[in-house]
Protein backbone atom coordinates (compact mmCIF):
# COMPACT_ATOMS: atom_id res chain seq x y z
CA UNK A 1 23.81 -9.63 -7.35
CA UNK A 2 23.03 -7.04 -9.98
CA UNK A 3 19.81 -5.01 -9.72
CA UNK A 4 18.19 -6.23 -13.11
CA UNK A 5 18.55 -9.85 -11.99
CA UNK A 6 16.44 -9.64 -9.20
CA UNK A 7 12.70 -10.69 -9.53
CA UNK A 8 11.88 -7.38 -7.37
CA UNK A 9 13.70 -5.15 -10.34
CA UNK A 10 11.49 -7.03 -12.85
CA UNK A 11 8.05 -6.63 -10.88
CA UNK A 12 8.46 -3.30 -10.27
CA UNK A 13 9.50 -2.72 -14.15
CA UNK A 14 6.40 -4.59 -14.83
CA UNK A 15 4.06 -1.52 -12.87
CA UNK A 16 2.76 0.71 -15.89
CA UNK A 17 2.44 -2.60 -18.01
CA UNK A 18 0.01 -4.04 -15.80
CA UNK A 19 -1.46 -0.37 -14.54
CA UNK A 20 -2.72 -0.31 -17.90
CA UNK A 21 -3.95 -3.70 -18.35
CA UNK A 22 -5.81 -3.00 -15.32
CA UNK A 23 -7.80 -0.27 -16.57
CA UNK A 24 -8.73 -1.85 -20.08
CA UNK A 25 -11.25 -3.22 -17.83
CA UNK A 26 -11.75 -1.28 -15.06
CA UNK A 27 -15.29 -1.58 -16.02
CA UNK A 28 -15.68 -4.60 -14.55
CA UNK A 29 -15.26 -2.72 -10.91
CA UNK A 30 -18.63 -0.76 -11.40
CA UNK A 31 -20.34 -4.41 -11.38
CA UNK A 32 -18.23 -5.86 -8.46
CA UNK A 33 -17.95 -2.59 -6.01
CA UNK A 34 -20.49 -3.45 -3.58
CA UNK A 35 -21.14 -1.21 -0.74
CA UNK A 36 -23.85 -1.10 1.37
CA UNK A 37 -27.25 1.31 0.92
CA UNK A 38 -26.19 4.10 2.98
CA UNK A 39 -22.74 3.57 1.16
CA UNK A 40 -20.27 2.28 3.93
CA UNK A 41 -17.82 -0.99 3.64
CA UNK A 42 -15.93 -2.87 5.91
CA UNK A 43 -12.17 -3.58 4.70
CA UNK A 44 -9.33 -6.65 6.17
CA UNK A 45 -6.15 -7.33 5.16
CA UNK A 46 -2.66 -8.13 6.36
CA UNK A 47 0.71 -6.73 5.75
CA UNK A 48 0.57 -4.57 2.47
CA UNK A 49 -2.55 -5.70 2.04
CA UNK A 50 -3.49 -3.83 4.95
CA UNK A 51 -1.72 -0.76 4.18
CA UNK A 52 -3.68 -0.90 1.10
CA UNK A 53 -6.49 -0.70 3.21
CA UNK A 54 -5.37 2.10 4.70
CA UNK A 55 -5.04 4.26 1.71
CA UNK A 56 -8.78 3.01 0.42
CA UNK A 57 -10.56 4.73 3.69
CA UNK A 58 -9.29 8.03 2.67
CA UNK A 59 -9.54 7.68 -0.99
CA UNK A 60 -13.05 6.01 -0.89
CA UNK A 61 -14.09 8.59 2.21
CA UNK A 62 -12.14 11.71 1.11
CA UNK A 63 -13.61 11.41 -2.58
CA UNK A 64 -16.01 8.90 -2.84
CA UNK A 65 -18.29 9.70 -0.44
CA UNK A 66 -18.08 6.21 1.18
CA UNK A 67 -17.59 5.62 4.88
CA UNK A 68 -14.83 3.15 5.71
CA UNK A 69 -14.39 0.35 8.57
CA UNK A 70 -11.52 -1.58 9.67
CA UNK A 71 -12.29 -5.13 10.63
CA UNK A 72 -9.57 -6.57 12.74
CA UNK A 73 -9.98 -10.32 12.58
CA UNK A 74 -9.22 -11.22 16.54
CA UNK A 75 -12.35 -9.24 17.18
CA UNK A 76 -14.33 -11.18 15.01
CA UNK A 77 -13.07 -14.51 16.41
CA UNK A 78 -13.77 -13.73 19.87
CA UNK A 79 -16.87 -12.55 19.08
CA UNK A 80 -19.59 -13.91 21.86
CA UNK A 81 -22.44 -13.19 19.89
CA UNK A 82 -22.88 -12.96 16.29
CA UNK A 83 -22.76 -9.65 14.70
CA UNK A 84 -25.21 -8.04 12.44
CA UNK A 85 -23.49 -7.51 9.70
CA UNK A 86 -26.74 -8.09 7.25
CA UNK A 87 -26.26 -5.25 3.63
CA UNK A 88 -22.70 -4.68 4.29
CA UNK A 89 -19.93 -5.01 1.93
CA UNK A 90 -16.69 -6.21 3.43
CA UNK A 91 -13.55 -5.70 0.86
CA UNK A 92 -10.58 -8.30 1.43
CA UNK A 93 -7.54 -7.58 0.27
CA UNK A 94 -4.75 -10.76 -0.38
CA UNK A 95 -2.16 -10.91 -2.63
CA UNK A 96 -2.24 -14.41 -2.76
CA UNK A 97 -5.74 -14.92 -1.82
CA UNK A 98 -4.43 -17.62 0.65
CA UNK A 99 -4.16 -15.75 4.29
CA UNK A 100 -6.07 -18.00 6.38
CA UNK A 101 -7.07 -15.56 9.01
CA UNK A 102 -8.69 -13.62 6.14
CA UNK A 103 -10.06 -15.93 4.40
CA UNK A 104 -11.86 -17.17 7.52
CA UNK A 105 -12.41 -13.91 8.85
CA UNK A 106 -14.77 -13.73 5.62
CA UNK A 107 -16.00 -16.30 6.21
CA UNK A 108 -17.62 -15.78 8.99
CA UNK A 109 -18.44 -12.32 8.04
CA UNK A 110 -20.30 -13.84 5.02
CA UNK A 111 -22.49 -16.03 7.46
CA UNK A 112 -23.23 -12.92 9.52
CA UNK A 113 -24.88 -11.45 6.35
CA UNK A 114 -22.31 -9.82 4.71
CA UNK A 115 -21.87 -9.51 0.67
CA UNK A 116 -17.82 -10.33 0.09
CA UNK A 117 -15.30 -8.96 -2.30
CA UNK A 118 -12.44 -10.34 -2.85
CA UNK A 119 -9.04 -8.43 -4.10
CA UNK A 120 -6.37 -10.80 -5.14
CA UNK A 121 -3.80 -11.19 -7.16
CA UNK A 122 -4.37 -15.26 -8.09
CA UNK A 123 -6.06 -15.74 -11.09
CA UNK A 124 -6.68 -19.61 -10.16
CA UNK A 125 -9.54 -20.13 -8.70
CA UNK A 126 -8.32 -23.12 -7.11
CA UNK A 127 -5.44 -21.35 -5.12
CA UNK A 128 -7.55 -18.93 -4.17
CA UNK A 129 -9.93 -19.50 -1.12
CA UNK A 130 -10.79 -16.12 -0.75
CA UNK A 131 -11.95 -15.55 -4.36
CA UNK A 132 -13.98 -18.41 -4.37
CA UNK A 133 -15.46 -17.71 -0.83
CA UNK A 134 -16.37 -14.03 -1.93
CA UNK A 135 -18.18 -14.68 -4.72
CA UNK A 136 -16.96 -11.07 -6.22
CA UNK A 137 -13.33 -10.59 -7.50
CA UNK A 138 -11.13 -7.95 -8.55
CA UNK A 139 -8.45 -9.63 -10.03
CA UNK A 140 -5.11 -7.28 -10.12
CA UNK A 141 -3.21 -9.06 -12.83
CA UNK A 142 -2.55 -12.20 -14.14
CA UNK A 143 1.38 -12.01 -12.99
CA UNK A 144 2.39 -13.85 -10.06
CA UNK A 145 4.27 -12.15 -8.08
CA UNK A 146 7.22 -14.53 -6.53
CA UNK A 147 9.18 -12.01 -4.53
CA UNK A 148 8.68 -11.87 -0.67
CA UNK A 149 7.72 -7.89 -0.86
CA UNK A 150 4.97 -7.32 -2.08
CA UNK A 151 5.91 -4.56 -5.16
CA UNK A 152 3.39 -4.59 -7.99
CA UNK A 153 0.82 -6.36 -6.32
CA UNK A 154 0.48 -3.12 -3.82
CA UNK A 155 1.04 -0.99 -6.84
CA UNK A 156 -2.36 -2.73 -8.16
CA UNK A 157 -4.16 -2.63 -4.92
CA UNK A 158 -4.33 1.12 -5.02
CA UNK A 159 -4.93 1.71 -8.57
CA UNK A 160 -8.34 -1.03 -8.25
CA UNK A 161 -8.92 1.31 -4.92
CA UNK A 162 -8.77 4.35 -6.85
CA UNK A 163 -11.03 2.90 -9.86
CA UNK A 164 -13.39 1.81 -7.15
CA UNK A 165 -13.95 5.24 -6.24
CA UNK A 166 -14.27 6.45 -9.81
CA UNK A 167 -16.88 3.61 -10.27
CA UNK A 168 -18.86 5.11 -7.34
CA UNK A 169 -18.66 8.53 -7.67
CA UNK A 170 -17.05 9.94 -11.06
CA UNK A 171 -14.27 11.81 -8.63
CA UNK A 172 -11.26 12.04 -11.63
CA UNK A 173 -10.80 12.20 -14.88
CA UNK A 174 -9.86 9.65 -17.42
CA UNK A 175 -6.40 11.62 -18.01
CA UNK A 176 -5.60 11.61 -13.96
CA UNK A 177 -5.29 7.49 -14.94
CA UNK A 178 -3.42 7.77 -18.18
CA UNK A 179 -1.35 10.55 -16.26
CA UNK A 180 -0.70 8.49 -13.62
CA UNK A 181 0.63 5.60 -15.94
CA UNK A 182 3.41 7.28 -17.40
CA UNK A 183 4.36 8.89 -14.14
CA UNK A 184 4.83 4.91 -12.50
CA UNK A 185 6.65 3.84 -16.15
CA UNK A 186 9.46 7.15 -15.51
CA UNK A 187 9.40 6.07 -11.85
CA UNK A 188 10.17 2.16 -12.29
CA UNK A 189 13.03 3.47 -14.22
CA UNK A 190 14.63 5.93 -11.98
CA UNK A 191 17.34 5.79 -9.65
CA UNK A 192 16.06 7.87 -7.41
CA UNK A 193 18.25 10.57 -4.86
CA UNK A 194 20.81 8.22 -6.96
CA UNK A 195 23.85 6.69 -4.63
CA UNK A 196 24.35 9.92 -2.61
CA UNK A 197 21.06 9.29 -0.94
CA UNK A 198 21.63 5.58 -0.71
CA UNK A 199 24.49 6.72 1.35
CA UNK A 200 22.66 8.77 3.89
CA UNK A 201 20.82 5.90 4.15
CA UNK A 202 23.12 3.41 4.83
CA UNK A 203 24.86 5.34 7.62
CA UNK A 204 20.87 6.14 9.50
CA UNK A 205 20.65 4.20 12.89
CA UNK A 206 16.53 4.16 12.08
CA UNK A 207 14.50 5.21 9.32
CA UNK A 208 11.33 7.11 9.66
CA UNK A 209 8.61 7.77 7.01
CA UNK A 210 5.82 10.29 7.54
CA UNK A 211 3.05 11.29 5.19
CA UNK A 212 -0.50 12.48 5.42
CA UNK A 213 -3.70 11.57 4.21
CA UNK A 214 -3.06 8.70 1.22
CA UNK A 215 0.68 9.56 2.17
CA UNK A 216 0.23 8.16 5.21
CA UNK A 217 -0.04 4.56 3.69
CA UNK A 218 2.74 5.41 1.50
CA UNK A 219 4.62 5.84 4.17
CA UNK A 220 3.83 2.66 6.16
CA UNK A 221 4.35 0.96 3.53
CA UNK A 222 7.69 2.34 2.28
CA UNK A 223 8.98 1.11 5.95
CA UNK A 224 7.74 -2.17 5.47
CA UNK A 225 9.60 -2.98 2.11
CA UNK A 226 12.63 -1.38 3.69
CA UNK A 227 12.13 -3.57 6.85
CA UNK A 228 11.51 -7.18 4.40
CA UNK A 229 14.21 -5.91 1.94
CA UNK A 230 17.52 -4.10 3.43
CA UNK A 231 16.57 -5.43 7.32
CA UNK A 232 16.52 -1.58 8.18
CA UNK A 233 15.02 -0.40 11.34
CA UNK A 234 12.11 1.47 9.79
CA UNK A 235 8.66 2.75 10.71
CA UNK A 236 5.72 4.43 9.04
CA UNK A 237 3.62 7.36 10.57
CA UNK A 238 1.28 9.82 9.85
CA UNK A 239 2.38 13.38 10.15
CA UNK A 240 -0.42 13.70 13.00
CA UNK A 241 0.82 10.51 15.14
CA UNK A 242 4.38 10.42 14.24
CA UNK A 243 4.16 14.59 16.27
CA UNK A 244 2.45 12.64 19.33
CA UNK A 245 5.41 10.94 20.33
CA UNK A 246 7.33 8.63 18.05
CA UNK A 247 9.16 12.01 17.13
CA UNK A 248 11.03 11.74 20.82
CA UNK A 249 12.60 8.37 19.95
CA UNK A 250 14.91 10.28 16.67
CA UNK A 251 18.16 11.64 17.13
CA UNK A 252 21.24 13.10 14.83
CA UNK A 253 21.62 9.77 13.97
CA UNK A 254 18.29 8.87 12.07
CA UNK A 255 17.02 9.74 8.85
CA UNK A 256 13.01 10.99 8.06
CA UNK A 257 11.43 10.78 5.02
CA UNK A 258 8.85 13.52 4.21
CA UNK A 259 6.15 12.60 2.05
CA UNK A 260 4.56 15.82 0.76
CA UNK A 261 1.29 15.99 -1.58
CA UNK A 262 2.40 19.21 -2.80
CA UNK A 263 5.55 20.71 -3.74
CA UNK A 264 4.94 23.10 -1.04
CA UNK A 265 4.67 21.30 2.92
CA UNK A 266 1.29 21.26 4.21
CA UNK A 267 1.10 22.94 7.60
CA UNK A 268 1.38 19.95 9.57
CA UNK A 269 4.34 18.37 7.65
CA UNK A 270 6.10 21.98 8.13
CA UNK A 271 5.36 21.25 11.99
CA UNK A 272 7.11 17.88 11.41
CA UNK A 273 9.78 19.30 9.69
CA UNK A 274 10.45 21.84 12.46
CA UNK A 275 10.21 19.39 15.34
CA UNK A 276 13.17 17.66 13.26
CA UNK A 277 15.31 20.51 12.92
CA UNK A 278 15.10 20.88 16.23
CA UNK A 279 16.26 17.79 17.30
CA UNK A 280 19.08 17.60 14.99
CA UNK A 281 17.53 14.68 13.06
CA UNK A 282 18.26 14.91 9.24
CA UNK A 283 15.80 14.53 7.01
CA UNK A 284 14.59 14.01 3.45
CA UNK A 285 12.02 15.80 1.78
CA UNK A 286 10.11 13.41 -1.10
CA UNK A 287 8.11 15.61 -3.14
CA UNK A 288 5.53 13.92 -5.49
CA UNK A 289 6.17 16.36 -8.94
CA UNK A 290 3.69 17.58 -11.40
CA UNK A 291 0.55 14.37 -11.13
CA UNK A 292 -2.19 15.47 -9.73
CA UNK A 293 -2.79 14.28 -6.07
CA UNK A 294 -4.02 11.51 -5.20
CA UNK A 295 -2.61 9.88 -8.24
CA UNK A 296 0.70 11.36 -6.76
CA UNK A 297 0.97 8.13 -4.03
CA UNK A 298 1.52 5.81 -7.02
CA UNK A 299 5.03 6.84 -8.29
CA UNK A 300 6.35 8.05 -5.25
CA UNK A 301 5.64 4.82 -3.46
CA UNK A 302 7.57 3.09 -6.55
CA UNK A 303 10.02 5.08 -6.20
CA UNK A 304 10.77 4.21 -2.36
CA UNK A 305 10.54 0.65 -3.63
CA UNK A 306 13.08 0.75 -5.97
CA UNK A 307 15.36 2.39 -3.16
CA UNK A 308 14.42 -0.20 -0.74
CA UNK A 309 15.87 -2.80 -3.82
CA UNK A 310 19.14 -1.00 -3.81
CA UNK A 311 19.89 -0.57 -0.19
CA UNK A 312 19.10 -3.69 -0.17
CA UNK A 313 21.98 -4.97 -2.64
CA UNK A 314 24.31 -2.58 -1.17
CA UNK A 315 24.24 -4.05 2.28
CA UNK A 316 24.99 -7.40 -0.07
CA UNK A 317 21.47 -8.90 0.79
CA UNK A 318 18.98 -11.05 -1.37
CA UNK A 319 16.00 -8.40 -1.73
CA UNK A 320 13.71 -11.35 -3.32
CA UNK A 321 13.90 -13.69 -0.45
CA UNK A 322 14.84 -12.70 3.27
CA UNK A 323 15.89 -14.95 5.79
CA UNK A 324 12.76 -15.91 8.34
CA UNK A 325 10.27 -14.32 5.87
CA UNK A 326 7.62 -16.11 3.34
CA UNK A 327 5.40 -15.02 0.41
CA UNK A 328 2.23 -16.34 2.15
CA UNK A 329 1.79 -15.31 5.68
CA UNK A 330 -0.16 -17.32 7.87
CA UNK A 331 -0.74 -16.34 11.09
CA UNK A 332 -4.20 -18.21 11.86
């Protein structure tokens, strides 16, 4: 299977298109961004839907000014006694809109009080329980996404988080957007570390990826998509949990990526890199280029896509559908 035959090639080619088409009317967020009076929400989601969560707490706390919850559903179910959940937003993120266990986590959410919005990438209303149920929707694209990894629908989750937090607070600038568009179109078309690092890749035992801050969801979800994709052993950290423990379990056999924010380590990632070094674990230093930071996440986490796509057709497997795996998840 060539690369540019596979539906994940074309969805990821598809990024900037629909990046842009996104922000034609981004001002439909300032009208659908509900948060709560002292400015708080709650967030759920599932697989890259819930690393997506991930990177809207520290976007929507680190510049928005917003404090961020994570509702994990199980909770909610066992619940003995309804919670008060009267004034608060609660953001649910589905790429298909169809995750049962979200979609009645809302649910009952809703009839504890709670305002809904739903972030989807379904534009029918009738496939989409959670749209319907929320009452608000940010609607990602109007391209279905058919591929078992989830490429540009992620993509689209964190530019809608990051226009969210422009709606609230005014934190970037229009350019940091447009910026951050042509950065994803050179990064959907790049062939990143090119075969020598597909290589080092193929020959790792276990793959780590560590980032901080926004990075950190990069970096769970980089090991996700190489984990649905190329079946590689891979797992996502942040720099601070990744040095309280997981570290132990790598050896001269394993390869780390290092996602940076700057082209210089932060202080932390230069304590992850040392801890490498002196295990003897080899490791790979991703730095994000010239865009500004947070908009940084975007093409870098493209970029690990794209790689998780070729690894994938080098070990001769079909990146668009894995064996054992589905588009729609339900685990409810």
């Amino acid at each position: 299977m060539k690369i540019k035959d596979t539906l994940t090639y074309k969805d990821i080619a598809e990024i900037p298109e629909l990046l842009e088409k996104f922000s034609s009317r981004a001002g439909e967020i300032k009208k659908l961004a509900a948060r709560s009076a002292e400015k708080t929400v709650y967030l759920v989601g599932r697989g890259s839907s819930g690393t997506a969560t991930l990177f809207a707490k520290y976007i929507w706390e680190g510049y928005a000014g917003t404090i961020t919850n994570f509702i994990h559903p199980h909770s909610i179910f066992e619940a003995r006694r309804p919670l008060n959940f009267k004034g608060q937003a609660v953001w649910a993120f589905s790429q298909s809109g169809r995750s049962q266990d979200i979609v009645a986590c809302l649910e009952r959410l809703l009839s504890w009080g709670a305002r809904g919005v739903a972030v989807t990438n379904e534009a029918d209303l009738k496939n989409n329980p959670l749209a319907r149920l929320a009452g608000r929707h940010i609607l990602l694209s109007n391209s279905r996404e058919l591929p078992v990894a989830a490429t540009k629908s992620f993509e689209l989750q964190l530019w809608a988080v990051l226009w969210a937090a422009q709606a609230w607070s005014g934190c970037f600038r229009p350019g940091d957007f447009k910026a951050a568009v042509a950065a994803a179109r050179k990064a959907a078309a790049e062939n990143y570390g090119g075969e020598a690092l597909v290589r080092r890749i193929l020959k790792a035992n276990m793959l780590g990826f560590v980032g901080r801050g926004p990075f950190n969801a990069v970096a769970e979800d980089s090991a996700l998509k190489f984990r649905e994709m190329a079946k590689a052993h891979a797992l996502g950290y942040s720099a601070a949990e990744f040095l309280h423990g997981p570290v132990g379990a790598y050896t001269s056999r394993d390869l780390v990526f290092l996602f940076t924010p700057s082209s210089r380590l932060p202080e932390d990632m230069l304590k992850v890199k040392a801890a490498l070094a002196q295990r003897g674990t080899p490791y790979h230093i991703v730095r994000p280029g010239a865009l500004k930071f947070p908009f940084s996440c975007l093409p870098v986490d493209i970029r690990m896509k794209r790689l998780a796509l070729r690894l994938a057709l080098a070990k001769g497997l079909n990146p668009d559908n894995p064996k054992g795996l589905n588009k729609v998840t339900q685990t409810f």
